[in-house]
C-alpha atoms as a PDB file:
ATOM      1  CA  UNK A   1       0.000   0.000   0.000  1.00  0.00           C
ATOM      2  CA  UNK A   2       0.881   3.516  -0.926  1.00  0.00           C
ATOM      3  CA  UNK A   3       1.738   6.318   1.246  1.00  0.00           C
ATOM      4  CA  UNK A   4      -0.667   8.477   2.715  1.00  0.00           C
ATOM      5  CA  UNK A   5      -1.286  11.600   0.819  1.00  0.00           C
ATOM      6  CA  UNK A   6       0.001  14.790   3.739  1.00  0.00           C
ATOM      7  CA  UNK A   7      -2.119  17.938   4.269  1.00  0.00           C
ATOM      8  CA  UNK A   8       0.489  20.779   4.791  1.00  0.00           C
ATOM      9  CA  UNK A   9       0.382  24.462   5.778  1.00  0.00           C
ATOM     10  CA  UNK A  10       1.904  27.590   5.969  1.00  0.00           C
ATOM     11  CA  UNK A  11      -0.104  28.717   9.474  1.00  0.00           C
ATOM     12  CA  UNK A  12       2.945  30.012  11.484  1.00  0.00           C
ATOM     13  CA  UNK A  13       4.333  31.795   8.775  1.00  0.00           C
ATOM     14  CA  UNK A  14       1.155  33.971   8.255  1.00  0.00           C
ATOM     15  CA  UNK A  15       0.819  34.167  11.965  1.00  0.00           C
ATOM     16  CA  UNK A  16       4.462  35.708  12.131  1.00  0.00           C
ATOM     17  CA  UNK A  17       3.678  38.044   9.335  1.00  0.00           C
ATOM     18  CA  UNK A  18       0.380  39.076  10.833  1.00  0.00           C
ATOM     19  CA  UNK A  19       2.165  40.991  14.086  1.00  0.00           C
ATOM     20  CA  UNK A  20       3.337  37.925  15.121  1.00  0.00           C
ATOM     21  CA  UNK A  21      -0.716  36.649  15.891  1.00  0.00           C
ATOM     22  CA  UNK A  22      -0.586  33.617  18.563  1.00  0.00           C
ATOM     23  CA  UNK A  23      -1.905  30.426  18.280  1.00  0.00           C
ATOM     24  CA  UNK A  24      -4.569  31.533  21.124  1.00  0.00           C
ATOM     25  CA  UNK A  25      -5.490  35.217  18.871  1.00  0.00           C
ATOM     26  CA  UNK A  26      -5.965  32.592  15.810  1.00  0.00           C
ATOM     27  CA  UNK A  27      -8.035  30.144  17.819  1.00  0.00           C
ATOM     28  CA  UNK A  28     -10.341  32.615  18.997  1.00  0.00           C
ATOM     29  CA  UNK A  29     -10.939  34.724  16.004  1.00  0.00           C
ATOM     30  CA  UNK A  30     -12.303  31.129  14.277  1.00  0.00           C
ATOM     31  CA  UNK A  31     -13.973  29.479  17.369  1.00  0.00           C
ATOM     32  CA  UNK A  32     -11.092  27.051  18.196  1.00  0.00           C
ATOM     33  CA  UNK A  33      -8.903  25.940  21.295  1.00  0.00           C
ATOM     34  CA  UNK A  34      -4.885  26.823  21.150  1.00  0.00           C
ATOM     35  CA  UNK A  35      -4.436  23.454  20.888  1.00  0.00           C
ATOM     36  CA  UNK A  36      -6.250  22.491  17.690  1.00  0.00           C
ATOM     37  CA  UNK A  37      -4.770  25.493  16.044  1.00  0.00           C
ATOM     38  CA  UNK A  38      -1.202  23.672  17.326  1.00  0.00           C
ATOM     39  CA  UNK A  39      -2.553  20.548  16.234  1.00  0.00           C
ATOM     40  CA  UNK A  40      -3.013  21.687  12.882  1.00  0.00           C
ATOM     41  CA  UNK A  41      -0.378  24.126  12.397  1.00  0.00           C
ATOM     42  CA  UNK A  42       2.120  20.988  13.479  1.00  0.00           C
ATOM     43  CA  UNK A  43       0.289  18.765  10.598  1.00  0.00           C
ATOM     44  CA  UNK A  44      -0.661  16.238  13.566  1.00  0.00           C
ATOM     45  CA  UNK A  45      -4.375  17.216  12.666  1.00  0.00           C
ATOM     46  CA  UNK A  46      -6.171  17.806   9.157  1.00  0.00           C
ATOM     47  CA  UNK A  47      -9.017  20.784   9.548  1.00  0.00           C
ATOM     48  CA  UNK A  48     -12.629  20.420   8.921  1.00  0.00           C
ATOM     49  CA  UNK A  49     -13.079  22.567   5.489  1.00  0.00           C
ATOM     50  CA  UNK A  50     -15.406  24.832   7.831  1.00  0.00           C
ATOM     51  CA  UNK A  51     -12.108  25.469   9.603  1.00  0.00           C
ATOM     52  CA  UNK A  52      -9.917  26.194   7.055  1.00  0.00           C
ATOM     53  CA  UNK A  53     -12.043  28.160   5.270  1.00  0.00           C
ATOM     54  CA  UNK A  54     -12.211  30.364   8.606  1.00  0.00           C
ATOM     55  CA  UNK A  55      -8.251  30.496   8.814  1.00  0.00           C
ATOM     56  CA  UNK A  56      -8.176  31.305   5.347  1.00  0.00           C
ATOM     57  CA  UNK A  57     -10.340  33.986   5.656  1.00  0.00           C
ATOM     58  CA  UNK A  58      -8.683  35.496   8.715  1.00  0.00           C
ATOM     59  CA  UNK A  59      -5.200  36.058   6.697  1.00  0.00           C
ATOM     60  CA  UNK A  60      -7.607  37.254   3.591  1.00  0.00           C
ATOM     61  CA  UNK A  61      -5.773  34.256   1.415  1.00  0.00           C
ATOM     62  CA  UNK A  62      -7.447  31.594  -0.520  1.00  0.00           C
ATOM     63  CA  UNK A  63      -7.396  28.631   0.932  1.00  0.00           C
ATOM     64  CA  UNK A  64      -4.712  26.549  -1.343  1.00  0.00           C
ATOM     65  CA  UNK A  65      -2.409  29.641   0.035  1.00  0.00           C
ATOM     66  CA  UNK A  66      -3.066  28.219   3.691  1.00  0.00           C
ATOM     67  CA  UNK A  67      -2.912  24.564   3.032  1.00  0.00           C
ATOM     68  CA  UNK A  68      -0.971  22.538   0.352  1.00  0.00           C
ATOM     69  CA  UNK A  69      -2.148  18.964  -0.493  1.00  0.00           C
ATOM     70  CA  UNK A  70       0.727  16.682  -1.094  1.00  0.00           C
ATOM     71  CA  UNK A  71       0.557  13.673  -3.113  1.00  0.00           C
ATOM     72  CA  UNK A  72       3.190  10.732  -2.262  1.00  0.00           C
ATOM     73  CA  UNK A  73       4.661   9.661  -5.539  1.00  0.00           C
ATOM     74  CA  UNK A  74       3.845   6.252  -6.285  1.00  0.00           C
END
């Protein structure tokens, strides 16, 4: 079997670049706890699409800006 295709993201980075916004700022301005936003952010969790359309929309980028969808190569 195959490996497992990876949902990555560029979260801290646009955190950083947004006055250095914390985890807990992010997880409150979509309705979140710190640690799903650290879940995610550290690719240990994938989002629900409700939540990464929210994060998306907080640092006013389309989502495929926010999250990258890797492929394994077979």
């Amino acid at each position: 079997m195959g490996a497992k295709p990876r949902i990555t993201n560029d979260i801290r980075t646009l955190r950083f670049h947004m006055n250095q916004m914390t985890q807990e700022e992010l997880a409150h301005l979509i309705g979140v706890t710190r640690q799903t936003v650290n879940a995610i952010e550290g690719g240990k969790y994938s989002p629900s699409l409700e939540v990464a359309f929210a994060i998306a929309r907080v640092f006013d980028k389309p989502v495929e800006s926010v999250f990258q969808y890797i492929t394994p190569e077979r």
